[in-house]
Protein backbone atom coordinates (compact mmCIF):
# COMPACT_ATOMS: atom_id res chain seq x y z
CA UNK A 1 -16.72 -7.15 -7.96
CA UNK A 2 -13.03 -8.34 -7.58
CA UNK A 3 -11.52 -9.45 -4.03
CA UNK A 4 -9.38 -6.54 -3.28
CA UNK A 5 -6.22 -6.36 -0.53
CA UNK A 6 -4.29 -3.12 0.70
CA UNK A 7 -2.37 -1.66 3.21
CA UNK A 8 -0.72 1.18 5.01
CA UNK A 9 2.03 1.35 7.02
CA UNK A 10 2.40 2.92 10.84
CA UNK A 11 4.76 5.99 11.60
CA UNK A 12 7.41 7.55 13.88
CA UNK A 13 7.57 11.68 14.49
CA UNK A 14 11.09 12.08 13.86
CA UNK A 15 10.61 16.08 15.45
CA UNK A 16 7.53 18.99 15.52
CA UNK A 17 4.90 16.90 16.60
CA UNK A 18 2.45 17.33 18.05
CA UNK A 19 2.06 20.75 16.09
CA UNK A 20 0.10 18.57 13.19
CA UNK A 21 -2.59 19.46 15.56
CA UNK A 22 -1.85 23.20 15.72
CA UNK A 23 -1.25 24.38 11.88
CA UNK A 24 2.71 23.63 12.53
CA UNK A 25 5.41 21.59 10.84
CA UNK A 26 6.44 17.79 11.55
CA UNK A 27 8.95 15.96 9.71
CA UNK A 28 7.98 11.98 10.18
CA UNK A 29 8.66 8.43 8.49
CA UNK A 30 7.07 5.28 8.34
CA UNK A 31 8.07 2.20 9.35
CA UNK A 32 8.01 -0.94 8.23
CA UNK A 33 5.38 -2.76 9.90
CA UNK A 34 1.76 -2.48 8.19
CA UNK A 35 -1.91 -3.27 8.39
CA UNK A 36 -3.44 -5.29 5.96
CA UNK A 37 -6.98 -5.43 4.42
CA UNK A 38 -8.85 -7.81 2.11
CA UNK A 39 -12.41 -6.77 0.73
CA UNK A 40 -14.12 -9.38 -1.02
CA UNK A 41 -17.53 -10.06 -2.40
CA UNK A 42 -20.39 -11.59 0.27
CA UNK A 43 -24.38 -12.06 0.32
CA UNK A 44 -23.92 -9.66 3.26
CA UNK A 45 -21.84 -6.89 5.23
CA UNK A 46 -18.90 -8.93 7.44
CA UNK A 47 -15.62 -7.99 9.63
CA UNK A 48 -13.31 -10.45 10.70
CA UNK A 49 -10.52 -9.99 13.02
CA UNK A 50 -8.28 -11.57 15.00
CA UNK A 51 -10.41 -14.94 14.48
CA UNK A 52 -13.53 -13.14 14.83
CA UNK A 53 -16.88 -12.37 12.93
CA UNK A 54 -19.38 -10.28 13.75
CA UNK A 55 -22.63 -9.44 10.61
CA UNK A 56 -23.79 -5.40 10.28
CA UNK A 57 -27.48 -5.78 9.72
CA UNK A 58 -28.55 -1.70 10.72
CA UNK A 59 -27.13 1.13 11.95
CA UNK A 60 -27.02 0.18 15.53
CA UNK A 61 -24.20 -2.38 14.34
CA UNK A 62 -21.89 0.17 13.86
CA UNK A 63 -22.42 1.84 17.69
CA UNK A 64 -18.75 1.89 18.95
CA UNK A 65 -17.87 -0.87 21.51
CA UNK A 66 -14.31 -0.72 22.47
CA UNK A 67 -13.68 -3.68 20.58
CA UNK A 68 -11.84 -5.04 17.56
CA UNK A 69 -14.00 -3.97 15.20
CA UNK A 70 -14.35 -0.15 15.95
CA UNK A 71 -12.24 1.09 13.54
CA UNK A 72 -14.08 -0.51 10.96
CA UNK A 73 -17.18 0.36 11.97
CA UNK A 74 -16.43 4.15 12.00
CA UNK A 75 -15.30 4.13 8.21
CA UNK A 76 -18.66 2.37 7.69
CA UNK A 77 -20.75 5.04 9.63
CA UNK A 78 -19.01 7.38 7.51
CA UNK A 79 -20.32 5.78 4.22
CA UNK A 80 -23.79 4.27 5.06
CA UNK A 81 -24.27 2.42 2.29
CA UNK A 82 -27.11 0.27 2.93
CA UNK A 83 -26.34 -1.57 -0.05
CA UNK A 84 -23.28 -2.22 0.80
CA UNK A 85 -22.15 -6.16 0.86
CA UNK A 86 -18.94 -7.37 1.26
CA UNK A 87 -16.68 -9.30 3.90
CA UNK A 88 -13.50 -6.76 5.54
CA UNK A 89 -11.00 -8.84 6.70
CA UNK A 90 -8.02 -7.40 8.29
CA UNK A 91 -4.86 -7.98 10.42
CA UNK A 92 -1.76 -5.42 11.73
CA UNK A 93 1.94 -6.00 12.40
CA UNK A 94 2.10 -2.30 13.54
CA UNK A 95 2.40 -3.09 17.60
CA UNK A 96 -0.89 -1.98 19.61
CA UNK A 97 -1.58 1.29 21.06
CA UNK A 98 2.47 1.94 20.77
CA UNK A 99 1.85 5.18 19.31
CA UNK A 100 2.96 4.93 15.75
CA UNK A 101 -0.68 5.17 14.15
CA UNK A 102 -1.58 1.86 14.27
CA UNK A 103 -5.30 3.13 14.33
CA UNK A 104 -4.67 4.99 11.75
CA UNK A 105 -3.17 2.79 9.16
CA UNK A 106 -5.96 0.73 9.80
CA UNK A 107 -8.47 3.12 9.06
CA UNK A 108 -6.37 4.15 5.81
CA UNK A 109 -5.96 0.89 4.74
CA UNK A 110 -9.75 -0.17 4.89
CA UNK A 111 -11.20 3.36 3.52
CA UNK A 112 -8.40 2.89 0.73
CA UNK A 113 -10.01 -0.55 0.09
CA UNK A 114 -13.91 0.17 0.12
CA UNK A 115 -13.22 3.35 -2.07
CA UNK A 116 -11.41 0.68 -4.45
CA UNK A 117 -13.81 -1.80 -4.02
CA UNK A 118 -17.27 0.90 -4.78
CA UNK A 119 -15.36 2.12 -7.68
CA UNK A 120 -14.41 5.70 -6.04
CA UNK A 121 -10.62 6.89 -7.13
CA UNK A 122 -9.36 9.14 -4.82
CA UNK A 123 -6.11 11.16 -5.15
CA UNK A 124 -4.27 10.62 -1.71
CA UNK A 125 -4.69 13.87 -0.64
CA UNK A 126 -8.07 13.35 -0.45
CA UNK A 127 -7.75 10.10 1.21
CA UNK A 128 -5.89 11.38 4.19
CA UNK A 129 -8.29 14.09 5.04
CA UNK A 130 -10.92 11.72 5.11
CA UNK A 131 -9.55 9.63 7.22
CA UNK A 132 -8.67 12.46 9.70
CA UNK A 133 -12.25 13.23 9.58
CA UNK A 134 -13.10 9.63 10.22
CA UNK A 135 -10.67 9.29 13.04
CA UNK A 136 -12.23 12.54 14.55
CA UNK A 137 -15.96 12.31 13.90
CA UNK A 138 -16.74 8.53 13.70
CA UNK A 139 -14.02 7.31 15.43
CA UNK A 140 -14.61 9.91 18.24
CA UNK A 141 -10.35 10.20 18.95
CA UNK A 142 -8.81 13.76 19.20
CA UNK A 143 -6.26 13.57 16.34
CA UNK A 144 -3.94 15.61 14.12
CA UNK A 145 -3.24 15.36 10.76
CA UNK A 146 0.29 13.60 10.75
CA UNK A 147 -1.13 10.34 11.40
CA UNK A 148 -3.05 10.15 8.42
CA UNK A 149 -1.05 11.85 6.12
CA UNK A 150 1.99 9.65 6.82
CA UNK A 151 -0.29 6.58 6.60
CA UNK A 152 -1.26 7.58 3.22
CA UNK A 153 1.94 9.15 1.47
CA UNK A 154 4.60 6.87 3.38
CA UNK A 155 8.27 7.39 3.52
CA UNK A 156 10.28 10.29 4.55
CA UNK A 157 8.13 13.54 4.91
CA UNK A 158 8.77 17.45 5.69
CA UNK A 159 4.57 18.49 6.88
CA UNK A 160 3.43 22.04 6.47
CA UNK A 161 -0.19 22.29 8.33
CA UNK A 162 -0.51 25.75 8.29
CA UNK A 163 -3.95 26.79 8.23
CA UNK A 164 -5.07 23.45 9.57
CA UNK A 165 -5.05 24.51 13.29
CA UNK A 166 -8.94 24.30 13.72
CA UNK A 167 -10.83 21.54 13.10
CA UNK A 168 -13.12 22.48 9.32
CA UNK A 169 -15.71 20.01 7.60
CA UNK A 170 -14.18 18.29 5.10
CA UNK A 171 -15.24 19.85 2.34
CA UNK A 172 -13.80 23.19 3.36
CA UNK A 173 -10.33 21.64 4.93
CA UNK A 174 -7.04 23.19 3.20
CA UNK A 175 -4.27 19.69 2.48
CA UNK A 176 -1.33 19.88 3.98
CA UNK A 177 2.01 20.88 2.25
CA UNK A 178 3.83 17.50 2.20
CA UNK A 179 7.80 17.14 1.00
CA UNK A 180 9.67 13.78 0.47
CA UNK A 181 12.83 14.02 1.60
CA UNK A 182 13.53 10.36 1.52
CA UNK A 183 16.32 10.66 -1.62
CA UNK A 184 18.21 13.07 0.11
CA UNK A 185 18.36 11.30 3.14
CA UNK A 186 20.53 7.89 2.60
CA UNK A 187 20.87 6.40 6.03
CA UNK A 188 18.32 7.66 9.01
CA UNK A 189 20.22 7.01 12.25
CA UNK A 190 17.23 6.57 14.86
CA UNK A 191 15.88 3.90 16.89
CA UNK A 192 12.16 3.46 18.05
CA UNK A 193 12.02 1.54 21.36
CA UNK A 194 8.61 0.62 22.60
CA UNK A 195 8.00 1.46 26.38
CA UNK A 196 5.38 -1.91 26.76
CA UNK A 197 2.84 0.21 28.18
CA UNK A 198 0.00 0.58 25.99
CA UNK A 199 -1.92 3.81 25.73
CA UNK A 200 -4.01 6.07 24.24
CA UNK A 201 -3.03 9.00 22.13
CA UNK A 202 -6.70 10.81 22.86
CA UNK A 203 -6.20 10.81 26.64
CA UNK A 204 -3.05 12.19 25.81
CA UNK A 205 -3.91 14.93 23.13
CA UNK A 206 -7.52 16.03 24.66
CA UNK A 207 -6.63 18.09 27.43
CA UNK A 208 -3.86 19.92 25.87
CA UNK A 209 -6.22 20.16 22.98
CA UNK A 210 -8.51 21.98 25.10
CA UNK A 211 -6.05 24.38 26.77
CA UNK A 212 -4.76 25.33 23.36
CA UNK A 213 -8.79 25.98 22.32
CA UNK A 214 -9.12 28.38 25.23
CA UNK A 215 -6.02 30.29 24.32
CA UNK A 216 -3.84 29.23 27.15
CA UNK A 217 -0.73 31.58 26.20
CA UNK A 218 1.64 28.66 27.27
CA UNK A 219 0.57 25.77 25.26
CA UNK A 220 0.10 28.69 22.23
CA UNK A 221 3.86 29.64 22.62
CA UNK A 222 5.09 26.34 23.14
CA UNK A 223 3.85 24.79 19.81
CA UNK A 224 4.69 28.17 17.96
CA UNK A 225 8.40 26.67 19.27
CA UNK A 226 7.97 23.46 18.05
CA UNK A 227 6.75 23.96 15.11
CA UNK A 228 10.13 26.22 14.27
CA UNK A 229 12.59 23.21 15.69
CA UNK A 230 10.83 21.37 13.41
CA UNK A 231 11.95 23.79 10.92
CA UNK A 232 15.73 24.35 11.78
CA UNK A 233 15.50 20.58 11.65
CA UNK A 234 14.49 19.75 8.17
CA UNK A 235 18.01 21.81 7.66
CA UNK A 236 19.76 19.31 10.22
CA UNK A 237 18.26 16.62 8.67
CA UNK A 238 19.30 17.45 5.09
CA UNK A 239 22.55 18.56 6.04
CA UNK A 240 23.27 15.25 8.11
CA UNK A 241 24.16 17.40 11.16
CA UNK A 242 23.26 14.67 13.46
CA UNK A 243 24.25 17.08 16.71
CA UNK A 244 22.07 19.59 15.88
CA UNK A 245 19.72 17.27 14.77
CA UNK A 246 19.62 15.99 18.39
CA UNK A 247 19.47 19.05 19.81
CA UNK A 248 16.38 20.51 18.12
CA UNK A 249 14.49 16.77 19.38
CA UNK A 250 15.57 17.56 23.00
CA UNK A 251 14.50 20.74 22.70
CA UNK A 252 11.13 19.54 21.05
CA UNK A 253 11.09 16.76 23.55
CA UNK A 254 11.34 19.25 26.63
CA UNK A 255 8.75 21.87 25.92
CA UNK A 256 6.31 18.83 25.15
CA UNK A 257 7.41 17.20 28.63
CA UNK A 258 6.41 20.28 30.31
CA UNK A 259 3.35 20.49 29.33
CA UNK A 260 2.58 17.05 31.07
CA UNK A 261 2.49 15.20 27.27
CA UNK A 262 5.34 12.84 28.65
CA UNK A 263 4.70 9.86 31.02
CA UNK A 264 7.07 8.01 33.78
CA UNK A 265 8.05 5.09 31.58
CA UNK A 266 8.93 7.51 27.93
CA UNK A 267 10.96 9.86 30.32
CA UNK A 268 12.68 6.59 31.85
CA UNK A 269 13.90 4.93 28.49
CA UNK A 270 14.52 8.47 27.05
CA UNK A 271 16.92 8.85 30.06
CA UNK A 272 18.22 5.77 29.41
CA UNK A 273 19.18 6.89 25.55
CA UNK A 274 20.54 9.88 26.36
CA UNK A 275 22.92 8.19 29.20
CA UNK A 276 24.20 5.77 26.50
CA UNK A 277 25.25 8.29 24.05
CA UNK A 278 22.20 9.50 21.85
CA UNK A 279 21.97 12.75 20.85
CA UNK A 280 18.36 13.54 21.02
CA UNK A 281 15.74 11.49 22.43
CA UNK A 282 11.84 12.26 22.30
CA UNK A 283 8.66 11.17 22.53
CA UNK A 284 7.96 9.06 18.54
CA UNK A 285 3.65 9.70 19.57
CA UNK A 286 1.56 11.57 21.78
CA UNK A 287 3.20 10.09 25.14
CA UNK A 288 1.76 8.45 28.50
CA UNK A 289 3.71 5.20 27.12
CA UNK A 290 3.95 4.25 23.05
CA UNK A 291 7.02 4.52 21.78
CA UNK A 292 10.41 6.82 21.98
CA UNK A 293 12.56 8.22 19.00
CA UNK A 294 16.14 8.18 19.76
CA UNK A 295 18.93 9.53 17.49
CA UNK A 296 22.13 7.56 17.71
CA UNK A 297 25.01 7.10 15.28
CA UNK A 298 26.38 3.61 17.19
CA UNK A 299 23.55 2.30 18.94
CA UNK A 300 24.47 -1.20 19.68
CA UNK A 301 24.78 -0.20 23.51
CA UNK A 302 22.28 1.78 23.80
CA UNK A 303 19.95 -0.94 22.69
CA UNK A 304 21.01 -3.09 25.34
CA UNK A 305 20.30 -0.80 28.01
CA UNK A 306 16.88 0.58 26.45
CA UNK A 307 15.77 -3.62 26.77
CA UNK A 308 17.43 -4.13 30.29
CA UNK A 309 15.33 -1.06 31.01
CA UNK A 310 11.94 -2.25 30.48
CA UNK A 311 11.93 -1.59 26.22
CA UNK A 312 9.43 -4.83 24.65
CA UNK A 313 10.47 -3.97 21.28
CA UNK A 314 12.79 -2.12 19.32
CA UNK A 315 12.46 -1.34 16.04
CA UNK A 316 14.01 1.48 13.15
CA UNK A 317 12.08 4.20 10.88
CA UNK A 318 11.98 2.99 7.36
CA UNK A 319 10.70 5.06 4.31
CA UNK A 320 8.15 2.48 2.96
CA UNK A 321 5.23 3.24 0.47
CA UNK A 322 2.20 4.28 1.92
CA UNK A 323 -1.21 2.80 1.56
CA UNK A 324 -1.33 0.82 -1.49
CA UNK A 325 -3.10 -2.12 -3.21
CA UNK A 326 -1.14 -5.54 -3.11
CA UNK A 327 -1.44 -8.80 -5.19
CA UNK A 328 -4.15 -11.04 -4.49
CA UNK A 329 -3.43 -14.41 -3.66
CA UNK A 330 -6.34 -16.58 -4.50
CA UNK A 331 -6.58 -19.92 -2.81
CA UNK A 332 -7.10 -23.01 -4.65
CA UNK A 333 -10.92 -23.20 -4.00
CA UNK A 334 -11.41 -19.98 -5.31
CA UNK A 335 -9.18 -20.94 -8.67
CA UNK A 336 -11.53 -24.00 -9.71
CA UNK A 337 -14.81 -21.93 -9.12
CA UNK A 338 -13.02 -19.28 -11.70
């Protein structure tokens, strides 16, 4: 078997999430930073991380921990391959727990590489639902279906998840409706500023998860909403009508808020935007810190006052391909033993 390296970029909701989870619409775009995977032969089963190693001898080695290597170990529990031998090496420029799927490109990017590397082509719709399940069931996270979608397919999408609203096994799972809009769309005039406090997108989604499951009639209505904004803005979007555009996010970004999926430091640098001329400003992930969208045609100032307010990093949506195998760089060692 041949060394093999991929990868899979992270993603920003631009507006409709989080009705991924709810059989609504979300239109969403990567960005540019990406996790990165290399899968090459080995006399046995190895992860390496972040200068770390750790050997998986029996199914106990896969138990999750909490650390490093739990994402990798829930695509393996998912396989169980006892035959199995390789070393997974991997690495991410997508920021931690900022909530633009940095899990989730991760788990893409190494199920897109063991299916390579055992031989197994499968078309991309099929590799996003799998890794959904994965994230659910082996990863134990409460997820939608944006995440891995946009992980897989990249660049500028319009989601339909109708149909998806409750959880199915695998086999019996309807895909998702997914439309590039990426050509019609020249210049995307948002900014992504990280709040610096990390967080995690299960605490966030699980208890309004569970209120929607019991048929509270106010999270029902309020993602029925969202998921038409999302709607009237794929229309906004492709029309360029950057006011309405922002409209529809504050609107998306106000029904989520009261619902408790916000948090004191999103709200702050989404105050922040709006005071410095955005036009819409939301929540780019599941809230209680990550990451805020904000839509701004001249956003020089704005960024200045999103960093003086607390904002570690600020970065842009960019429509970049979704998981995919890249060149292999073999190092000189490896070229005289060839």
């Amino acid at each position: 078997m041949k060394k093999i390296r991929c990868s899979a970029p992270g993603r920003c909701g631009i507006i409709g999430n989080p009705t991924d989870m709810y059989g609504g619409t979300v239109i969403s775009c990567s960005i540019k930073y990406r996790a990165y995977v290399t899968i090459e032969p080995c006399e046995r089963l190895e992860l390496e991380c972040a200068g770390q190693r750790t050997v998986i001898e029996n199914s106990d080695d896969l138990l999750l921990n909490g650390d490093v290597f739990d994402v990798a170990r829930a695509v393996l529990d998912y396989f169980r391959d006892d035959d199995l031998r390789c070393r997974i090496s991997y690495s991410s420029e997508i920021p931690v727990r900022a909530g633009v799927a940095g899990s989730t490109a991760l788990t893409v990017a190494i199920l897109y590489g063991l299916l390579h590397f055992k031989g197994m082509h499968y078309h991309l719709y099929q590799v996003a639902e799998l890794a959904r399940y994965i994230e659910l069931n082996h990863l134990r996270i409460v997820c939608g279906y944006q995440d891995a979608y946009m992980c897989t397919f990249g660049g500028l999408n319009y989601m339909d998840f109708r149909g998806k609203q409750f959880y199915r096994e695998a086999s019996e799972e309807l895909y998702a409706t997914i439309e590039p809009l990426d050509r019609f769309v020249p210049k995307l005039p948002f900014v992504l500023a990280h709040t610096g406090v990390s967080h995690s997108s299960d605490a966030v989604h699980k208890p309004l998860r569970e209120r929607w499951l019991e048929g509270d009639p106010v999270v029902r209505q309020a993602y029925v909403e969202i998921g038409r904004l999302a709607r009237e803005g794929k229309k906004a979007l492709l029309a360029q009508d950057w006011e309405q555009l922002g409209w529809l996010m504050n609107e998306n970004h106000a029904i989520q808020r009261d619902l408790g999926g916000s948090g004191e430091a999103n709200e702050r640098l989404i105050r922040v935007a709006l005071e410095h001329g955005a036009l819409g400003a939301k929540l780019a992930g599941a809230g209680a810190g990550g990451t805020i969208i904000a839509l701004h045609l001249h956003p020089e100032e704005m960024i200045e006052a999103l960093k003086e307010a607390g904002s570690d990093l600020i970065f842009y949506p960019h429509p970049s391909p979704g998981v995919r195998l890249e060149p292999v760089i073999e190092d000189e060692k490896e070229k005289e033993s060839s």
